[in-house]
PDB file of N, CA and C in Angstrom:
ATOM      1  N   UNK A   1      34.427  17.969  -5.462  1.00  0.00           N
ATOM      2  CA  UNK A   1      33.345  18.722  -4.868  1.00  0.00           C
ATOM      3  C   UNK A   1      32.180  18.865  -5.836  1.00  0.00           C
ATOM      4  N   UNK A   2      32.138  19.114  -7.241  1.00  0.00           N
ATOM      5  CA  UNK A   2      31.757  19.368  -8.163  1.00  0.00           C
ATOM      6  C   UNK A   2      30.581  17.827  -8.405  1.00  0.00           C
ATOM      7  N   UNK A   3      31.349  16.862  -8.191  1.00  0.00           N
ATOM      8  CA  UNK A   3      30.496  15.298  -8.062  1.00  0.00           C
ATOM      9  C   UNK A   3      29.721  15.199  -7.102  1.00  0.00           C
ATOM     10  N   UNK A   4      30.090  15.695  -5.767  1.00  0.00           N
ATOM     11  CA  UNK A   4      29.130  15.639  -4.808  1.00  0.00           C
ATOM     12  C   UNK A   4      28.065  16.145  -4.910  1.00  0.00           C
ATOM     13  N   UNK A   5      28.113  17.594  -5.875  1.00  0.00           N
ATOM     14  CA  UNK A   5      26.804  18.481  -6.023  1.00  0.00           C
ATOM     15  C   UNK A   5      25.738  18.003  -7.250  1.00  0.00           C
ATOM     16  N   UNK A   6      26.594  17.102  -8.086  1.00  0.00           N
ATOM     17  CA  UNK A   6      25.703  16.710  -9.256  1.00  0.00           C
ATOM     18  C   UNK A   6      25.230  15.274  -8.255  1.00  0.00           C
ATOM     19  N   UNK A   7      25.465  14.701  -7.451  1.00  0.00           N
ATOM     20  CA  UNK A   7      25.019  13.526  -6.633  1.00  0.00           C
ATOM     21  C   UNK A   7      23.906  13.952  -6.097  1.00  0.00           C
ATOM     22  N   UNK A   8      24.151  14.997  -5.014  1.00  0.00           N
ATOM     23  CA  UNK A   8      22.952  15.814  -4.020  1.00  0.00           C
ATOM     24  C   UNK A   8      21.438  16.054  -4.903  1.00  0.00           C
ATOM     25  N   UNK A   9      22.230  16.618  -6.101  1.00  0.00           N
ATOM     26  CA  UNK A   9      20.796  17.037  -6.664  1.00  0.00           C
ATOM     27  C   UNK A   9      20.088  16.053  -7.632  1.00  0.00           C
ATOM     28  N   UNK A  10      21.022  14.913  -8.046  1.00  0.00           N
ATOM     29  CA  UNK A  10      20.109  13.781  -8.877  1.00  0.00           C
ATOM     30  C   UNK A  10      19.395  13.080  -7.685  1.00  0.00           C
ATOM     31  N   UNK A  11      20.169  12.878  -6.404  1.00  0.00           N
ATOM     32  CA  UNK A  11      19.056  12.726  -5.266  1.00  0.00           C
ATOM     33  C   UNK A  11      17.883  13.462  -4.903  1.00  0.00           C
ATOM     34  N   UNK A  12      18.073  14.761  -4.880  1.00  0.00           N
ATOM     35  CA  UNK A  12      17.157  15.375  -4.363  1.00  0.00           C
ATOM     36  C   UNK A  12      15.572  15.148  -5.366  1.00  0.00           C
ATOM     37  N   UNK A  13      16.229  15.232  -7.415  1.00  0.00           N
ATOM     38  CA  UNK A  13      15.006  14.825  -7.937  1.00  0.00           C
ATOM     39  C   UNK A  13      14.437  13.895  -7.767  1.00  0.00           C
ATOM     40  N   UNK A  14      15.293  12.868  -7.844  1.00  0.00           N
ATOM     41  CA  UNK A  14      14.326  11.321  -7.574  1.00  0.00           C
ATOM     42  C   UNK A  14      14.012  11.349  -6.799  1.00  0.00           C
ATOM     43  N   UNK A  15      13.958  11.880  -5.742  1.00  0.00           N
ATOM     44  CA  UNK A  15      13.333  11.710  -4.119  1.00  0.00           C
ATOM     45  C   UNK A  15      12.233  12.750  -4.223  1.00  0.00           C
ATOM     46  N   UNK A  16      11.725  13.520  -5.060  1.00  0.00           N
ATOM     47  CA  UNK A  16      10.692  14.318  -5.597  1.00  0.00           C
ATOM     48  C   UNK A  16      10.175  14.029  -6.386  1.00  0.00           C
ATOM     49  N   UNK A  17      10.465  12.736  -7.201  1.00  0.00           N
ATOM     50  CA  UNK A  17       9.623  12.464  -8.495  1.00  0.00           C
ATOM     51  C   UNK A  17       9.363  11.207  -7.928  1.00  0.00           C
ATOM     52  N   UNK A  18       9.465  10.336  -6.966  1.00  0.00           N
ATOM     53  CA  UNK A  18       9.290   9.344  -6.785  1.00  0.00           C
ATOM     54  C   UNK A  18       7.983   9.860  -5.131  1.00  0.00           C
ATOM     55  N   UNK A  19       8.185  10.808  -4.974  1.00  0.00           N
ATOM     56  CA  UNK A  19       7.104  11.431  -3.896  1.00  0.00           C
ATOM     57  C   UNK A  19       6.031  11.986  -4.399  1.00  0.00           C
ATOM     58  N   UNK A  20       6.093  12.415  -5.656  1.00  0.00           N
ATOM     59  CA  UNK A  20       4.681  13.006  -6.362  1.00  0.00           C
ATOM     60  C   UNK A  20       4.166  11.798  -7.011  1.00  0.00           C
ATOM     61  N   UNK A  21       4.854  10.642  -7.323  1.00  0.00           N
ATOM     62  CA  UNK A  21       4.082   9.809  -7.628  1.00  0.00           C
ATOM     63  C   UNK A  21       3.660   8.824  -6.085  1.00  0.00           C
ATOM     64  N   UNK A  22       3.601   8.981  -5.209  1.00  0.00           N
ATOM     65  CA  UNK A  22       3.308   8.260  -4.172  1.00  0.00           C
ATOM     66  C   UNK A  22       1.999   8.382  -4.105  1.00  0.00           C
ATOM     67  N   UNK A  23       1.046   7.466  -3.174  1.00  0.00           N
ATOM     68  CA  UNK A  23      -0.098   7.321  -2.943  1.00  0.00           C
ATOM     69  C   UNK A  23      -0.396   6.589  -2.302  1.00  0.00           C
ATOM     70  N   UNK A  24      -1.667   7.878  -1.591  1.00  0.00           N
ATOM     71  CA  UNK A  24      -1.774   7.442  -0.012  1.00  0.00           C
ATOM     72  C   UNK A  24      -2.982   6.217   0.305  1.00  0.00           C
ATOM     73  N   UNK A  25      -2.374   5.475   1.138  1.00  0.00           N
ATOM     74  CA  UNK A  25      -3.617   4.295   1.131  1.00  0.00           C
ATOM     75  C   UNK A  25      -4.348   4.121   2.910  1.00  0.00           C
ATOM     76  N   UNK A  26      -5.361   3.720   2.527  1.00  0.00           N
ATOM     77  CA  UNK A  26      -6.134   3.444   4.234  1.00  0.00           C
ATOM     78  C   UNK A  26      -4.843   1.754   4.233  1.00  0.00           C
ATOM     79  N   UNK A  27      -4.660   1.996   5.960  1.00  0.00           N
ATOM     80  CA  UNK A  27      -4.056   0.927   6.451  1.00  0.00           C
ATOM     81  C   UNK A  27      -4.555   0.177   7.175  1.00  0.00           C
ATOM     82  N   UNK A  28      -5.278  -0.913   7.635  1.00  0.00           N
ATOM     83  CA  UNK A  28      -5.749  -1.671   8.821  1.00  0.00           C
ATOM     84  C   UNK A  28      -5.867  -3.118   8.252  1.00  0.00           C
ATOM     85  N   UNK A  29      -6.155  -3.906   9.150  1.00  0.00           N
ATOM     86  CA  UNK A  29      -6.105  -5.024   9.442  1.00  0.00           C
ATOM     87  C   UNK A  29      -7.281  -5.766  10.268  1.00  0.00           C
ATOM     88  N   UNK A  30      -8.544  -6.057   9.961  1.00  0.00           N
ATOM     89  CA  UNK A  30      -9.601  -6.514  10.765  1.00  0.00           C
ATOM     90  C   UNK A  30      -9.017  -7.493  12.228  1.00  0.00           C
ATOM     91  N   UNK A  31      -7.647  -8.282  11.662  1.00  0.00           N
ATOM     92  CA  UNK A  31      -7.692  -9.631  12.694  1.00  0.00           C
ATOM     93  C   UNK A  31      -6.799  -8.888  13.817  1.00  0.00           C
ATOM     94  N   UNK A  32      -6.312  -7.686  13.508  1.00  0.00           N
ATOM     95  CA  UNK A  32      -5.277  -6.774  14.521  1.00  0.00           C
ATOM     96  C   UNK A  32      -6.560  -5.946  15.466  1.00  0.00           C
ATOM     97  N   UNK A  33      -6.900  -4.892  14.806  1.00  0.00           N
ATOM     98  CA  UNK A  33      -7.605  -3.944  14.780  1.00  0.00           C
ATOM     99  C   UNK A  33      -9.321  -4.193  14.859  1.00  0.00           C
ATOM    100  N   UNK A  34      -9.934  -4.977  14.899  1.00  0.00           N
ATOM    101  CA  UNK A  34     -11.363  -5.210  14.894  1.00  0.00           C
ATOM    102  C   UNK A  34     -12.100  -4.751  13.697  1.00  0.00           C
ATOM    103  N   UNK A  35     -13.400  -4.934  13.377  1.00  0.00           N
ATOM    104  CA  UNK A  35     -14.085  -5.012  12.178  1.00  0.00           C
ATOM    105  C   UNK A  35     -14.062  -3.859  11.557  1.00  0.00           C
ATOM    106  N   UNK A  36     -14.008  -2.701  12.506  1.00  0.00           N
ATOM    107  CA  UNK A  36     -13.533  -1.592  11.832  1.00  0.00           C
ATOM    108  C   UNK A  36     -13.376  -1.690  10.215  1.00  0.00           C
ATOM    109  N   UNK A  37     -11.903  -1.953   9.809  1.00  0.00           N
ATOM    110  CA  UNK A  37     -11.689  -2.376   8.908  1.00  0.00           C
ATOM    111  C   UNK A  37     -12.421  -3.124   7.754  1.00  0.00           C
ATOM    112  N   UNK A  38     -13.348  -3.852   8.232  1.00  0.00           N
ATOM    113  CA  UNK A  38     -14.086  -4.385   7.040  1.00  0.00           C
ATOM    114  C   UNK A  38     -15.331  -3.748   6.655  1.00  0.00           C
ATOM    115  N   UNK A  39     -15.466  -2.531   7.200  1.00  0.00           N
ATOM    116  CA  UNK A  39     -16.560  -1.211   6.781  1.00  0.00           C
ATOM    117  C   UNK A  39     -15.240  -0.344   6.045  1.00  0.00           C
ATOM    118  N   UNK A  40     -16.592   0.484   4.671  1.00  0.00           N
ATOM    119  CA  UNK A  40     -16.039   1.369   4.102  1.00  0.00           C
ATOM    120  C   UNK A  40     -15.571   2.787   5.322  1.00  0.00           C
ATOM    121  N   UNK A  41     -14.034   3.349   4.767  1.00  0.00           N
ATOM    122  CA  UNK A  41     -13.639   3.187   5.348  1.00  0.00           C
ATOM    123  C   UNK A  41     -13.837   5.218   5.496  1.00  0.00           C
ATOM    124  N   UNK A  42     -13.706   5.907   6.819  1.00  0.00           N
ATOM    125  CA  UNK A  42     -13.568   7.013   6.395  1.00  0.00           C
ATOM    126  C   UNK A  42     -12.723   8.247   6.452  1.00  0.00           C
ATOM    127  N   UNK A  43     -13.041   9.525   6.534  1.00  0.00           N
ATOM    128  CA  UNK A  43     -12.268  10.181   6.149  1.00  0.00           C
ATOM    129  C   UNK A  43     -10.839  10.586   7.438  1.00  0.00           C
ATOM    130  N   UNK A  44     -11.473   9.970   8.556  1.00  0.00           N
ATOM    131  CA  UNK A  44     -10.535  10.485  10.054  1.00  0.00           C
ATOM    132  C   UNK A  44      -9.452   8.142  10.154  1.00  0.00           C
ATOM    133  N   UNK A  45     -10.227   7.443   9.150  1.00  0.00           N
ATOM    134  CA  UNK A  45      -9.533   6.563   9.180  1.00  0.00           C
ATOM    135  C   UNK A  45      -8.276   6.500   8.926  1.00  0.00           C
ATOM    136  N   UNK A  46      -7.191   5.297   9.693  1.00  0.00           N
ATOM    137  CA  UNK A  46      -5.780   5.434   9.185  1.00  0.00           C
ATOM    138  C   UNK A  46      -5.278   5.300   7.938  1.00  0.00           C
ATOM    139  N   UNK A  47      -4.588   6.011   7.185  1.00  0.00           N
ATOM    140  CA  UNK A  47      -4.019   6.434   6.112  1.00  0.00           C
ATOM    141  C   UNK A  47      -2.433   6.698   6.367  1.00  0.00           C
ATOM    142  N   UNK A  48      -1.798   5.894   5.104  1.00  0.00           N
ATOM    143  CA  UNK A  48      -0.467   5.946   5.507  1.00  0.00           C
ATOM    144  C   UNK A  48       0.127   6.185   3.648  1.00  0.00           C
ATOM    145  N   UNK A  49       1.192   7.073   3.933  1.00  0.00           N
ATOM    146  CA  UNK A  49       1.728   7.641   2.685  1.00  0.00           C
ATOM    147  C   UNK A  49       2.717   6.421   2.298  1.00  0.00           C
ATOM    148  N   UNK A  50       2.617   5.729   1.459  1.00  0.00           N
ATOM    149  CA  UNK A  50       3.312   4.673   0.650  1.00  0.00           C
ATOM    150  C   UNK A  50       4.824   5.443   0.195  1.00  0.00           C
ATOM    151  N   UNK A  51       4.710   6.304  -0.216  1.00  0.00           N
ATOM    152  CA  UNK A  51       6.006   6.695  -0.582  1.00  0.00           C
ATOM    153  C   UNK A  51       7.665   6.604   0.468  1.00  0.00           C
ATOM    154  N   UNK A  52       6.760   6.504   1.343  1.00  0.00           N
ATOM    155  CA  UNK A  52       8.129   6.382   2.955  1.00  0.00           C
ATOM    156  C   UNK A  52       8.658   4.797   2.621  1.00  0.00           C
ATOM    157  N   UNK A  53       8.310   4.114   1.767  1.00  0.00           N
ATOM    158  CA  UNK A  53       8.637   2.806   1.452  1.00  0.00           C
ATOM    159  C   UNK A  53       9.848   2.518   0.602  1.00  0.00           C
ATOM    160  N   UNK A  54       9.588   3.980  -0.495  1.00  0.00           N
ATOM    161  CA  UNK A  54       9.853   4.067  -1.864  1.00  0.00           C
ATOM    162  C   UNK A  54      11.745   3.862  -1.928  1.00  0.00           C
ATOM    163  N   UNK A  55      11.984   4.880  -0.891  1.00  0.00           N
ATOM    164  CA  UNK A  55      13.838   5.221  -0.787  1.00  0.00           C
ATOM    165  C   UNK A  55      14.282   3.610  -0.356  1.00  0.00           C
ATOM    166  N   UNK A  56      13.490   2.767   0.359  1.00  0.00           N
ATOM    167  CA  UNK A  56      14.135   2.034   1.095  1.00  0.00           C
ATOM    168  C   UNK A  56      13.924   0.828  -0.173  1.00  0.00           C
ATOM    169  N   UNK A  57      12.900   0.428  -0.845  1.00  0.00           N
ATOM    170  CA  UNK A  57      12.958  -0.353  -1.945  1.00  0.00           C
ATOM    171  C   UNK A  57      13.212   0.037  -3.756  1.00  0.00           C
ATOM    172  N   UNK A  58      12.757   0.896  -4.139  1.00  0.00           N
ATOM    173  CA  UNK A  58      12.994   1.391  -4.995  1.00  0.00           C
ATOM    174  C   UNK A  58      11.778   1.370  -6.022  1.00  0.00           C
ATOM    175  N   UNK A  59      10.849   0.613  -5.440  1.00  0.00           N
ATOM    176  CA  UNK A  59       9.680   0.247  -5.809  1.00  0.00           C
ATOM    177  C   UNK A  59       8.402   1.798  -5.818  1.00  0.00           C
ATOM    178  N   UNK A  60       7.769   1.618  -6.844  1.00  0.00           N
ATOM    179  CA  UNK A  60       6.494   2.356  -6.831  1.00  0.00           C
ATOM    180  C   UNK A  60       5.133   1.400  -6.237  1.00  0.00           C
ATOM    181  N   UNK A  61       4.640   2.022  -5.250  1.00  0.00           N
ATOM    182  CA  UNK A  61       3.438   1.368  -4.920  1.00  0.00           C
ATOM    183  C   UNK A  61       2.066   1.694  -5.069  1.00  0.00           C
ATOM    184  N   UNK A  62       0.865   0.981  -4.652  1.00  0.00           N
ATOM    185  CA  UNK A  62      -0.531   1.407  -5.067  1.00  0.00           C
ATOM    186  C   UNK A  62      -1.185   0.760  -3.711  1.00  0.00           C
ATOM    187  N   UNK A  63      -2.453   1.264  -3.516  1.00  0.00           N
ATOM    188  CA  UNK A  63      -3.419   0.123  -2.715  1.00  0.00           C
ATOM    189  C   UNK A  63      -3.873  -1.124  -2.898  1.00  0.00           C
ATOM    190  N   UNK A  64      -3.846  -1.383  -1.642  1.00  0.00           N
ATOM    191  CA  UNK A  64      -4.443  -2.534  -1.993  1.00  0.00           C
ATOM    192  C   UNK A  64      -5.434  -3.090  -0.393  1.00  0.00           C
ATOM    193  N   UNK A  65      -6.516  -3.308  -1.149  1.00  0.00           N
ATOM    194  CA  UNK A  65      -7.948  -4.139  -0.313  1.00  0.00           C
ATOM    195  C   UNK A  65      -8.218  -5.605  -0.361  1.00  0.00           C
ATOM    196  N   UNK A  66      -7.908  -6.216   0.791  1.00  0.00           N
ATOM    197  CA  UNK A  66      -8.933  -7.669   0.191  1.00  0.00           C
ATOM    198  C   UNK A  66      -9.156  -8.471   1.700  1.00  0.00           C
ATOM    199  N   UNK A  67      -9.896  -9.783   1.463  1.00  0.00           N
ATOM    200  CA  UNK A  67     -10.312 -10.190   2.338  1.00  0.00           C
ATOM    201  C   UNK A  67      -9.301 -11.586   2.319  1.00  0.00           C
ATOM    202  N   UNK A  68      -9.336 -12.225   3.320  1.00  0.00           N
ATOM    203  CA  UNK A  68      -8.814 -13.423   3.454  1.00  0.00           C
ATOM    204  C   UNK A  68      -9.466 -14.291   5.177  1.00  0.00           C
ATOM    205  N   UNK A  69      -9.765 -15.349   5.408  1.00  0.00           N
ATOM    206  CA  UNK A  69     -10.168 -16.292   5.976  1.00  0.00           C
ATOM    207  C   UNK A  69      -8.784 -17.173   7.031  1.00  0.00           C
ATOM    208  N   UNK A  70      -9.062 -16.850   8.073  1.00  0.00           N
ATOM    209  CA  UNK A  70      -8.489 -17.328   9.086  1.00  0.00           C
ATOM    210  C   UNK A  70      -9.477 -18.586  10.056  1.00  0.00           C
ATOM    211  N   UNK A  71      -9.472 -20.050   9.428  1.00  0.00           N
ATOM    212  CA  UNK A  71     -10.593 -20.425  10.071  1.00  0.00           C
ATOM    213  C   UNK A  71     -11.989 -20.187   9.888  1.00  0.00           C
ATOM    214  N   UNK A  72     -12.883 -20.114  10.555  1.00  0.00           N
ATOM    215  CA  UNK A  72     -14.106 -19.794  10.135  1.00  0.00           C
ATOM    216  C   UNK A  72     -14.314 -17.996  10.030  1.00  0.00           C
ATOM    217  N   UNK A  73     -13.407 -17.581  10.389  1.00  0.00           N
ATOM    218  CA  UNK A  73     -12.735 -16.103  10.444  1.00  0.00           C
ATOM    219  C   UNK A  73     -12.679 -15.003   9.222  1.00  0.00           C
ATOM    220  N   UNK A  74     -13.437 -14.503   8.858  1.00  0.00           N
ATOM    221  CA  UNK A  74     -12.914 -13.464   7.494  1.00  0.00           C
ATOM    222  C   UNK A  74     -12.526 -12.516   7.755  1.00  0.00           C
ATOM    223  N   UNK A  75     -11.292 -11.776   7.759  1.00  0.00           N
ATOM    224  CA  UNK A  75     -10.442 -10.512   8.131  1.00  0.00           C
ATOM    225  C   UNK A  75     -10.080  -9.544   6.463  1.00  0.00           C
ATOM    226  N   UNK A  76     -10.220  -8.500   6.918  1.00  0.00           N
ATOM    227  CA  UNK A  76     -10.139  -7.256   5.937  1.00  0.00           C
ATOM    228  C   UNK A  76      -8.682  -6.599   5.945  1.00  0.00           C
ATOM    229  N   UNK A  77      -8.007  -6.520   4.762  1.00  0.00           N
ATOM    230  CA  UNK A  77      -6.612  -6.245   5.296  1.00  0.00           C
ATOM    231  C   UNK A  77      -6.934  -4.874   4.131  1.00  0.00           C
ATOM    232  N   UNK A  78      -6.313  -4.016   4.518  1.00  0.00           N
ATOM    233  CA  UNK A  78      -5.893  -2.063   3.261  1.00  0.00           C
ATOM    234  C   UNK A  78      -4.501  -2.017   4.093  1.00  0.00           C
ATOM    235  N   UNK A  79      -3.750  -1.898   2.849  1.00  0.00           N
ATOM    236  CA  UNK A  79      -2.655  -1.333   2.787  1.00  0.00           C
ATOM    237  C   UNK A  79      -2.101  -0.902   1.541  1.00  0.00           C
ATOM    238  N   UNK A  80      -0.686  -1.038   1.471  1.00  0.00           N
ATOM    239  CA  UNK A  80       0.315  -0.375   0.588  1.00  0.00           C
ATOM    240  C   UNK A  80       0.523  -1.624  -0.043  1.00  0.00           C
ATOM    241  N   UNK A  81       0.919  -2.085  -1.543  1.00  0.00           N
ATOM    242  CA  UNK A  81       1.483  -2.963  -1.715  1.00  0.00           C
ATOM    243  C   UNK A  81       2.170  -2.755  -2.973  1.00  0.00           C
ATOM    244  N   UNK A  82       3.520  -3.608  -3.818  1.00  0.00           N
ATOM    245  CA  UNK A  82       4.385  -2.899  -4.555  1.00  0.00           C
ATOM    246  C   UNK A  82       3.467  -2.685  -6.114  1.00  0.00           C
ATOM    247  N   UNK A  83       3.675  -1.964  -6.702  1.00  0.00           N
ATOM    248  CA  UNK A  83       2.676  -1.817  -8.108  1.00  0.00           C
ATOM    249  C   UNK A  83       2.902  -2.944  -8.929  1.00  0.00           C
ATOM    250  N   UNK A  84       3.616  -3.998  -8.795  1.00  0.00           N
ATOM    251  CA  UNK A  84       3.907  -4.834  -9.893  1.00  0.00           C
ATOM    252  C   UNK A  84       3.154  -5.758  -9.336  1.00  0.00           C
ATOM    253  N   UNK A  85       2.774  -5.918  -8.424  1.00  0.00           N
ATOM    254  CA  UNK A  85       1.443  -7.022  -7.564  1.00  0.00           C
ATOM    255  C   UNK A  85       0.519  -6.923  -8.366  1.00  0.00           C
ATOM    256  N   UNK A  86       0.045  -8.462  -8.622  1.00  0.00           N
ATOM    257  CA  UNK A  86      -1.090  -8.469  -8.758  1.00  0.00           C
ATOM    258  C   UNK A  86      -2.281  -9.204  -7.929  1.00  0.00           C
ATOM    259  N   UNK A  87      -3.425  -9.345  -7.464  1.00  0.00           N
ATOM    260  CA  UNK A  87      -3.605 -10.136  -6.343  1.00  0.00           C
ATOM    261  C   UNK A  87      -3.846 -11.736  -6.916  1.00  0.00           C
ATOM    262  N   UNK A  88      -3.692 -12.097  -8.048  1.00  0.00           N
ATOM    263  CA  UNK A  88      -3.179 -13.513  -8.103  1.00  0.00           C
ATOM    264  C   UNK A  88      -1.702 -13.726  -7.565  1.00  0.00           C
ATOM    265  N   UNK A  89      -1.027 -12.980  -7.991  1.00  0.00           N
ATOM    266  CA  UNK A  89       0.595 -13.012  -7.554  1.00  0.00           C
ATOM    267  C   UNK A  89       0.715 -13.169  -5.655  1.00  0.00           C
ATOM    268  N   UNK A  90      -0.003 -11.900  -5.342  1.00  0.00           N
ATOM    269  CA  UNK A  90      -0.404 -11.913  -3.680  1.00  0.00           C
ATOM    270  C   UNK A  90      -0.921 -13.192  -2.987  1.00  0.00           C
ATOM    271  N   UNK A  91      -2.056 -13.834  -3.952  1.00  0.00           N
ATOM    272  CA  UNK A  91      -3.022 -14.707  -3.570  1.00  0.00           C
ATOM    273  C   UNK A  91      -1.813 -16.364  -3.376  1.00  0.00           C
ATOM    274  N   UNK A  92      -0.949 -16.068  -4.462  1.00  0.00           N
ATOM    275  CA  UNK A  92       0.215 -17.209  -4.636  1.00  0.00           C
ATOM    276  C   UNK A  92       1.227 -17.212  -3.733  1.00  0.00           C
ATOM    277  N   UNK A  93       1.779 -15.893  -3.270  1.00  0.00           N
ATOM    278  CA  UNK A  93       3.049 -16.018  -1.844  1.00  0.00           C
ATOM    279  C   UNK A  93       2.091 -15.780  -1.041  1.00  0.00           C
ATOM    280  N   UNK A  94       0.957 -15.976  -0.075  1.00  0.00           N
ATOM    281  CA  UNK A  94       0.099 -15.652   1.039  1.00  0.00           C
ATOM    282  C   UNK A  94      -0.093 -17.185   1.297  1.00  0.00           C
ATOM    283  N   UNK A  95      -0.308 -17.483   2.588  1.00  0.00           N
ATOM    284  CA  UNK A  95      -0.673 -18.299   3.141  1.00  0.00           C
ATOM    285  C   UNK A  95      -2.243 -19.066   3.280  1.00  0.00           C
ATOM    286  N   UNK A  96      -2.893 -18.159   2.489  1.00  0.00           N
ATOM    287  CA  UNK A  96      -4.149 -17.781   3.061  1.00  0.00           C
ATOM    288  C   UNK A  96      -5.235 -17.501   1.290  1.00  0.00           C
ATOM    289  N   UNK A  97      -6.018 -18.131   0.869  1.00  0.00           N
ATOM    290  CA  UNK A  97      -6.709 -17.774   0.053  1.00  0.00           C
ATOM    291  C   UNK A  97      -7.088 -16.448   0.031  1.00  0.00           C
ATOM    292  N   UNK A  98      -7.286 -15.532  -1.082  1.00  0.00           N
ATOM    293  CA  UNK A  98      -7.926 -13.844  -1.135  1.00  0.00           C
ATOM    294  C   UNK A  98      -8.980 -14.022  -1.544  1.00  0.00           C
ATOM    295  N   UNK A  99     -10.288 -13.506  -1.026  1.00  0.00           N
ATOM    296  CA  UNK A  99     -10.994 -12.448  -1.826  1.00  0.00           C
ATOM    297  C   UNK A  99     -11.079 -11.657  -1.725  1.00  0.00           C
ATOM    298  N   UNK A 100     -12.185 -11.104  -2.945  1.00  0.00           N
ATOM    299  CA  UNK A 100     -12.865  -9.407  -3.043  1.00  0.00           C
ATOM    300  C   UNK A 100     -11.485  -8.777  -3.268  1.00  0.00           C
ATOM    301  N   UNK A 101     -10.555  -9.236  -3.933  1.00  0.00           N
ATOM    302  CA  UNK A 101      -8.987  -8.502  -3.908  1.00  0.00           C
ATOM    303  C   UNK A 101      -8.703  -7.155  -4.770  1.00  0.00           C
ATOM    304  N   UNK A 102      -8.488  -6.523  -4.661  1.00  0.00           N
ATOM    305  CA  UNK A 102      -8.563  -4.639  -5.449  1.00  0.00           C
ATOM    306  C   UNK A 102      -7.213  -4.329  -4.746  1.00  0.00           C
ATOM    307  N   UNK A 103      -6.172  -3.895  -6.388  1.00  0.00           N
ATOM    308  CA  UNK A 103      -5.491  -2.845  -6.231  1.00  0.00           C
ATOM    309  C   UNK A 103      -5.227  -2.005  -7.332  1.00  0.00           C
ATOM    310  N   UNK A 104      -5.469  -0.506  -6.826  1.00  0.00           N
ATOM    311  CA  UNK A 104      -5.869   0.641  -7.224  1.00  0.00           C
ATOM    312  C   UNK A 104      -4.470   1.766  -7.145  1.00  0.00           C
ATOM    313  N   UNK A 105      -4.511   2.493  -7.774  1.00  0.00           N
ATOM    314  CA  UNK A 105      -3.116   3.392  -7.666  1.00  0.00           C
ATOM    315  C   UNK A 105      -3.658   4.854  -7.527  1.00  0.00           C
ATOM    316  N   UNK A 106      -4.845   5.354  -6.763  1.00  0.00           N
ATOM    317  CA  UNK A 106      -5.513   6.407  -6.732  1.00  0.00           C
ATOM    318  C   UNK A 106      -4.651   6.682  -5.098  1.00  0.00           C
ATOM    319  N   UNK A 107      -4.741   8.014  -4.250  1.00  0.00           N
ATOM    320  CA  UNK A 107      -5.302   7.975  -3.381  1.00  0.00           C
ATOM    321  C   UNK A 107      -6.483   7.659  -2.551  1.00  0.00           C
ATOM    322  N   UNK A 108      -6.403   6.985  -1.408  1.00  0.00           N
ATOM    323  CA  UNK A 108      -7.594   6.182  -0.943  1.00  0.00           C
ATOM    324  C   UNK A 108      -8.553   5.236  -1.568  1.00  0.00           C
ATOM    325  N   UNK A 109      -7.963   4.351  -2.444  1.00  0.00           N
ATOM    326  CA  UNK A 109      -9.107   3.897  -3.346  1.00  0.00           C
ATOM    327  C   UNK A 109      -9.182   2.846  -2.683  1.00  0.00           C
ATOM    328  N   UNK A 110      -8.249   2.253  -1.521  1.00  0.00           N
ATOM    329  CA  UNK A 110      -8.861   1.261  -1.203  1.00  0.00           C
ATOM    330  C   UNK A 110      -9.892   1.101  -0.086  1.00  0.00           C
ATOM    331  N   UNK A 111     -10.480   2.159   0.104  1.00  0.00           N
ATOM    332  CA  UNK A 111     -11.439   2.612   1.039  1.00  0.00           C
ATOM    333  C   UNK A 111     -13.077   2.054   0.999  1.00  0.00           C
ATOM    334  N   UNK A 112     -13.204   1.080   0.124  1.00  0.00           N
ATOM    335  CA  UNK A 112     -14.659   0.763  -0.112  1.00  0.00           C
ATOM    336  C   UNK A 112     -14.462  -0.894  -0.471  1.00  0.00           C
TER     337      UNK A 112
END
């Protein structure tokens, strides 16, 4: 019984220290969602807490902004992506050349 309670509560910290370090990022997608997305972005825009990621990978994450080309097409993608990304690394498993690529570990930084 005594193991179960030292279990509960080394869970309960990491699941609190891994939530205060979370950070919240604007989410959209221009080629889903319309151009929206490729304007700075504002304060009633979608925003999604990265940390809901965290239990299921184990990973710390940050924002991330960039553009990429579908055809004669340029689409704006903000989201969450893991902190060890870098957008050469991104730019290398993507299908799709990046620019203008930014990732930031602020809240909302990928908003501009």
């Amino acid at each position: 019984m005594a193991a179960m309670k030292v279990l509960l509560f080394v869970t309960v910290v990491v699941s609190a220290i891994a939530y205060t370090q979370a950070v919240k990022c604007y989410a959209c997608d221009s080629k889903v969602g319309g151009k929206t997305c490729s304007k700075a972005q504002s304060e009633d825009s979608n925003v999604i807490d990265c940390s809901r990621w965290t239990p299921l990978t184990g990973q710390e994450y940050a924002c991330v902004r960039y553009e990429y080309k579908i055809g004669k097409e340029t689409n704006t993608l903000r989201s969450c992506v893991e902190k060890s990304k870098s957008c050469l690394r991104m730019e290398q498993e993507s299908q799709f050349p990046l620019k203008n690529c930014k990732v930031c570990d602020k809240d909302k930084c990928n908003g501009h």
